[in-house]
Protein backbone atom coordinates (compact mmCIF):
# COMPACT_ATOMS: atom_id res chain seq x y z
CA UNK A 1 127.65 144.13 88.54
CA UNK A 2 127.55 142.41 85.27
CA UNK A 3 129.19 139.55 86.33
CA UNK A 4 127.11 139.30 89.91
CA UNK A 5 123.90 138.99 87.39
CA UNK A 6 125.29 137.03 85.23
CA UNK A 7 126.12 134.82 88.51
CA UNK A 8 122.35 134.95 89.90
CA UNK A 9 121.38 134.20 85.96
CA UNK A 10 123.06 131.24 85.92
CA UNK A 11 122.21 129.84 89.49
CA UNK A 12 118.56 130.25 88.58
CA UNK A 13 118.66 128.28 85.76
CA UNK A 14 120.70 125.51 87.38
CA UNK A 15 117.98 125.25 89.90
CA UNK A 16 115.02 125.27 87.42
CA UNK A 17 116.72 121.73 86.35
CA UNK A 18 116.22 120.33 89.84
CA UNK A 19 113.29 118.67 90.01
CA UNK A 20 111.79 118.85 93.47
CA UNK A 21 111.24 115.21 94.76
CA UNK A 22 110.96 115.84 98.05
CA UNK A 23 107.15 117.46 97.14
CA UNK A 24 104.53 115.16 97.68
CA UNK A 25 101.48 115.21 95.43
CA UNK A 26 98.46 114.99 98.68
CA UNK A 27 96.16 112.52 96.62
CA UNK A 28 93.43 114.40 98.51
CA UNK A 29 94.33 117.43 96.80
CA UNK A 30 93.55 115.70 93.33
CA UNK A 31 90.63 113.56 94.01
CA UNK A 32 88.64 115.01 96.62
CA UNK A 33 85.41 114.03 95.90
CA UNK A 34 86.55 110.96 95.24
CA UNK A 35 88.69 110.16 98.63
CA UNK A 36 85.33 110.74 100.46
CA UNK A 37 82.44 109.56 98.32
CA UNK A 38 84.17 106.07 97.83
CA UNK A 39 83.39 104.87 101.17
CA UNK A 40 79.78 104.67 100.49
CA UNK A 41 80.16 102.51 98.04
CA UNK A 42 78.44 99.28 99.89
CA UNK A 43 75.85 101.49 100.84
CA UNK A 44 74.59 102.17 97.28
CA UNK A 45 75.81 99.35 95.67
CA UNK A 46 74.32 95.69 96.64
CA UNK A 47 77.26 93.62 96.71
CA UNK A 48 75.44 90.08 98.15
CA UNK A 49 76.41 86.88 96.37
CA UNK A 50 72.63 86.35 95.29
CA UNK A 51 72.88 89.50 92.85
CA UNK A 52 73.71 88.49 89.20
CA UNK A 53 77.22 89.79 88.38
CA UNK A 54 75.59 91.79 84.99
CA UNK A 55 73.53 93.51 87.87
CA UNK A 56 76.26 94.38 89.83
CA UNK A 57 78.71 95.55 86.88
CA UNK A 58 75.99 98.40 86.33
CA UNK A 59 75.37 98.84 89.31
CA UNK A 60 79.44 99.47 90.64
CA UNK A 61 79.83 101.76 86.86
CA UNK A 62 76.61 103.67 87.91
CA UNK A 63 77.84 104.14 91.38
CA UNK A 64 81.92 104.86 90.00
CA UNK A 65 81.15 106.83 86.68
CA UNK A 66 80.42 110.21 89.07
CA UNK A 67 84.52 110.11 89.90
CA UNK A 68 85.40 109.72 86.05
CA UNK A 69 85.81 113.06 85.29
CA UNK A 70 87.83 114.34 88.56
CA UNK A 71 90.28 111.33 87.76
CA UNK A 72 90.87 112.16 84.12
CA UNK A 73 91.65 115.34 84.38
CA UNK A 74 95.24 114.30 86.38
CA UNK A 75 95.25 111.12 84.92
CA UNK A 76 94.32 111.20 80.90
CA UNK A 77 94.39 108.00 79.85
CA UNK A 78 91.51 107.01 82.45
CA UNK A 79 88.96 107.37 79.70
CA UNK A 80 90.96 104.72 77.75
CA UNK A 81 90.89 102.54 80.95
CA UNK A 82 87.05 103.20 81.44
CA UNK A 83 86.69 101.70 78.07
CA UNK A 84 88.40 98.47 78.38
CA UNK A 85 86.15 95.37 79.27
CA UNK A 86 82.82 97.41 80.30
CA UNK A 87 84.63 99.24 82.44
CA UNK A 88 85.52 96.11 84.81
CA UNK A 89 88.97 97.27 85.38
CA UNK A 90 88.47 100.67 86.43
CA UNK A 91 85.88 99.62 88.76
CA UNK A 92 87.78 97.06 90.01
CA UNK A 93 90.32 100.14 90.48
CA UNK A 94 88.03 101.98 92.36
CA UNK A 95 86.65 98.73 94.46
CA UNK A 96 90.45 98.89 95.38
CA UNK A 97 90.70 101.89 96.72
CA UNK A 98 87.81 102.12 98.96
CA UNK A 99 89.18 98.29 100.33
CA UNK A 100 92.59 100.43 101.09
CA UNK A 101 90.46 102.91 103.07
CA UNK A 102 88.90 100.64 105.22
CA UNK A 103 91.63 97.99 105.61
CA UNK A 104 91.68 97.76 109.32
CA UNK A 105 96.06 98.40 109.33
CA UNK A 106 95.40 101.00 106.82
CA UNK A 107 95.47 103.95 110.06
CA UNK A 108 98.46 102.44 111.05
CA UNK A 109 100.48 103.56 108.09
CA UNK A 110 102.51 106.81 108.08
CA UNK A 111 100.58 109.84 106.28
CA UNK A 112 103.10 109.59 103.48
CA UNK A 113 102.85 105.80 102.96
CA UNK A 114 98.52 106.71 102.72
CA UNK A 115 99.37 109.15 100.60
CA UNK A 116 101.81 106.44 98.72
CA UNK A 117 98.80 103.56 98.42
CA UNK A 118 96.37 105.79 96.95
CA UNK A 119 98.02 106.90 94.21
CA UNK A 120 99.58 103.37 93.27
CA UNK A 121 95.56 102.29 93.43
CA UNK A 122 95.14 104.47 90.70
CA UNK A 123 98.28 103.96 88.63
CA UNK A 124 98.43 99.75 89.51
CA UNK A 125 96.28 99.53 86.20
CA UNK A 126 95.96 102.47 84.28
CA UNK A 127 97.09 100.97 80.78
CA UNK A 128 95.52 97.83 81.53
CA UNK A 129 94.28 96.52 77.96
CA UNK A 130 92.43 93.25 79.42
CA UNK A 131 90.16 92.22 81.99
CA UNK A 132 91.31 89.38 84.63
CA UNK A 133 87.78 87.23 83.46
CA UNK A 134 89.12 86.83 80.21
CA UNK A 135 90.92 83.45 79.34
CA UNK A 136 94.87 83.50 80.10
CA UNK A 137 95.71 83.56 76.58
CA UNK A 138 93.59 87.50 76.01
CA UNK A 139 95.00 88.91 79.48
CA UNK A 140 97.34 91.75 79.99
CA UNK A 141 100.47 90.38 81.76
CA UNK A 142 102.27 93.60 79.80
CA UNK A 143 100.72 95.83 82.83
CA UNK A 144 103.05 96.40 85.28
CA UNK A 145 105.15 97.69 82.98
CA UNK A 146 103.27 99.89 80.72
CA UNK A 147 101.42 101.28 83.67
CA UNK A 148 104.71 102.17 85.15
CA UNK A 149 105.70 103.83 81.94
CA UNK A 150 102.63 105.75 82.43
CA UNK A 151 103.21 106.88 85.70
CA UNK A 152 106.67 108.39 85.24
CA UNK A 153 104.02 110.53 82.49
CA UNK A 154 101.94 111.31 85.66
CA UNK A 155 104.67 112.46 87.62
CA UNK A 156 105.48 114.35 84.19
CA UNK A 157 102.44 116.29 84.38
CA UNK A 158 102.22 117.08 88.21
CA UNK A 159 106.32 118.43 88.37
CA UNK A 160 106.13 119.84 85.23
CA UNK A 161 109.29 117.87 84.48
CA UNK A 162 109.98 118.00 80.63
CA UNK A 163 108.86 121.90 80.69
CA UNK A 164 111.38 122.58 83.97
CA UNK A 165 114.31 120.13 84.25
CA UNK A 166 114.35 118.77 80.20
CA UNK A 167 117.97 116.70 80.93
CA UNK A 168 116.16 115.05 83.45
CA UNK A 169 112.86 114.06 81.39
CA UNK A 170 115.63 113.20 79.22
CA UNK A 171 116.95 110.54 81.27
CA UNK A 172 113.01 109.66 82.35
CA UNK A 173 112.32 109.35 78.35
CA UNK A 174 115.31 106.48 78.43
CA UNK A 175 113.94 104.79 81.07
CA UNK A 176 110.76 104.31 79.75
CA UNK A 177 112.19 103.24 76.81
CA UNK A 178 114.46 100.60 78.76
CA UNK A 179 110.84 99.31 80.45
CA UNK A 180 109.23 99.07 76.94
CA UNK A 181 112.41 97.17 75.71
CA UNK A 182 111.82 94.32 78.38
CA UNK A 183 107.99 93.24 77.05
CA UNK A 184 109.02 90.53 75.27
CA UNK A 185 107.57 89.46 72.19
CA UNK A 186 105.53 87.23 73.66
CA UNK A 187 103.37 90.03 75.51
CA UNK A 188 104.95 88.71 78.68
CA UNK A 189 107.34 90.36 81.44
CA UNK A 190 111.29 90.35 81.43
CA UNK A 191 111.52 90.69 84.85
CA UNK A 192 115.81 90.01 84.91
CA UNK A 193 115.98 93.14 83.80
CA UNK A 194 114.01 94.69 86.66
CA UNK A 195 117.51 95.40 89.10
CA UNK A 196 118.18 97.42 85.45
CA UNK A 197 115.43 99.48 85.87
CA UNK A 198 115.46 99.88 89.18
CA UNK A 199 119.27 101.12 89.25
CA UNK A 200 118.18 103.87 86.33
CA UNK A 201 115.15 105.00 88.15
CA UNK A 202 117.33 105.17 91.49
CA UNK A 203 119.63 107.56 89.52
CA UNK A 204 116.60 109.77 88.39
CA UNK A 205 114.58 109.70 91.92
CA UNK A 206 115.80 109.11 95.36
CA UNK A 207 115.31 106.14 96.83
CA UNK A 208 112.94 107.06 99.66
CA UNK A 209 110.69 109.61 97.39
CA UNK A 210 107.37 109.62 96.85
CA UNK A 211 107.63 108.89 93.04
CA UNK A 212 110.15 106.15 93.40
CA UNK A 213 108.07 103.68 95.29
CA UNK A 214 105.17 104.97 93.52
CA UNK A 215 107.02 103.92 90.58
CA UNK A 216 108.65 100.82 92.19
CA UNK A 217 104.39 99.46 93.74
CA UNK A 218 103.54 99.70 90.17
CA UNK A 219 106.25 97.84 88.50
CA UNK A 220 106.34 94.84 90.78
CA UNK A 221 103.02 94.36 92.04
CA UNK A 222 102.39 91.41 90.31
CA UNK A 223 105.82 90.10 89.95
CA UNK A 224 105.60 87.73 93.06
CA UNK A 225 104.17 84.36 93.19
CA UNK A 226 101.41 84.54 95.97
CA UNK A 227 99.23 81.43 95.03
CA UNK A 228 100.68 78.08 95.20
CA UNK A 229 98.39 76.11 92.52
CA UNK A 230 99.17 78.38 89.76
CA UNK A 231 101.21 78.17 87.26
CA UNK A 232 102.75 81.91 87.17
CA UNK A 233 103.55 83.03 83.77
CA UNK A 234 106.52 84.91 84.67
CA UNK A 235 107.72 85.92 88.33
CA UNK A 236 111.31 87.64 90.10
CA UNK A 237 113.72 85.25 90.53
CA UNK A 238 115.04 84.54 94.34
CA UNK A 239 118.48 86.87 93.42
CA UNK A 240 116.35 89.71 91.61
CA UNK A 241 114.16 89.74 95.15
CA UNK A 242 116.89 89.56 96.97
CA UNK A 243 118.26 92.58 95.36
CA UNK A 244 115.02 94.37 95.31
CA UNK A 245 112.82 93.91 97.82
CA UNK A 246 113.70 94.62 101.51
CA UNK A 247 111.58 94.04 104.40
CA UNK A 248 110.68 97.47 104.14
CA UNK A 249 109.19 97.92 100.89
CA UNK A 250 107.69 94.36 100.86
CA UNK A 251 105.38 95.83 104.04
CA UNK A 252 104.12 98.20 101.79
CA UNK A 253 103.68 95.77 98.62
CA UNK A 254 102.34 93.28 100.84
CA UNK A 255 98.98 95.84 101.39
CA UNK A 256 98.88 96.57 98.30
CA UNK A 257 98.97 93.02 96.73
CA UNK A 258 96.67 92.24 99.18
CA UNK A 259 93.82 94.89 98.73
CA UNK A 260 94.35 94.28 94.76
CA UNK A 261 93.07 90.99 95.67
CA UNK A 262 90.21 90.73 97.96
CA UNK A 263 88.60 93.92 96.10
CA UNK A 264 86.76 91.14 94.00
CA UNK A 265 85.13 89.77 96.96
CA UNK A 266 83.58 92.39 98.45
């Protein structure tokens, strides 16, 4: 009998170290209020060209302030982002999201991919230190990565990883490390190390989860050229895309690039 217990013992605690990717966080779960209110923005907010842009900047933070407090309590550092440049980028956050939800191919998505796009919206930025109207020399190209840093915390929070399955926020812990390791000292992107990362998140989260394109959105979205008059100050190389980025995945980056884009023109 002692030994059958000891047996159960044993298999319980090997399966409290398994962290349960295949759980989806529903987005809609989190932010309620939020997944529904946001599509009345351009009804309360006046978004013609003839409106001054100070106008406009209190009028969107009047408008997105209500959804502050539902979003910080998942995501913590969203007071931080709130802060940064008059709140311009976590408007522009929340612009984003209600252009996702009323992107005409947005129904034809798969639940999970929805599910997918709304939470990148809100992790795309979140340690964003500089607004895109500053001059090129005060922006924060350092984004992608440090906001991917800060979503494998998110995912901390929501699986309870560190508390449940510490060998594996182990391994998480080094791969944040590894992402911090390729800002260069510049305040710019190492993006040859990106099939790195990649490989050590693919070892931590499958493939097809949730979290690892989560992850994955975050980390690249800005790591493709997509304008041909600018000078890009870092982008993938043609072998680290073709290593990365299938046809698949670039359908899904492709929306989201896309929507992080034309949220400024409303």
């Amino acid at each position: 009998i002692n030994a059958e217990y000891m047996g159960i013992l044993f298999q319980m605690k090997k399966e409290d170290k398994i962290v349960k990717w295949e759980v989806e966080p529903n987005f809609d779960d989190y932010f309620s209020t939020l997944t529904v209110e946001i599509l009345n923005l351009t009804k309360e907010v006046d978004f013609r060209p003839t409106i001054p842009f100070e106008e406009l900047c209190e009028a969107t933070t009047k408008f997105c302030s209500r959804f502050y407090p539902e979003i910080e309590k998942t995501l913590p550092t969203w007071g931080v982002l709130v802060e940064q440049s008059d709140g311009i980028i976590a408007n522009h956050v929340l612009r984003m999201l209600y252009c996702v939800l009323i992107d005409p191919d947005y129904p034809s998505f798969s639940p999970k991919e929805k599910n997918i796009f709304k939470w990148v919206v809100l992790l795309h930025d979140i340690e964003k230190k500089g607004s895109p109207s500053l001059p090129h020399k005060a922006r924060d190209y350092t984004h992608p990565y440090t906001s991917a840093i800060e979503t494998l915390n998110a995912f901390n929070r929501i699986y309870k990883i560190s508390e449940t399955a510490p060998e594996t926020w182990k391994e998480i812990t080094e791969l944040q490390k590894l992402i911090q390791g390729a800002i260069t000292p510049e305040a710019l992107l190492d993006l040859s190390k990106m099939s790195e990362i990649l490989k050590k998140a693919k070892n931590i989260m499958p493939e097809t989860s949730f979290c690892f394109l989560v992850f994955k959105l975050v980390i690249i979205h800005q790591a493709l050229p997509t304008l041909t008059d600018f000078k890009y100050p870092f982008c993938l190389s043609p072998k680290e895309i073709q290593a990365n980025l299938d046809l698949e995945f670039l359908r899904l980056l492709r929306f989201i690039m896309i929507n992080d884009s034309i949220n400024y023109h409303i």
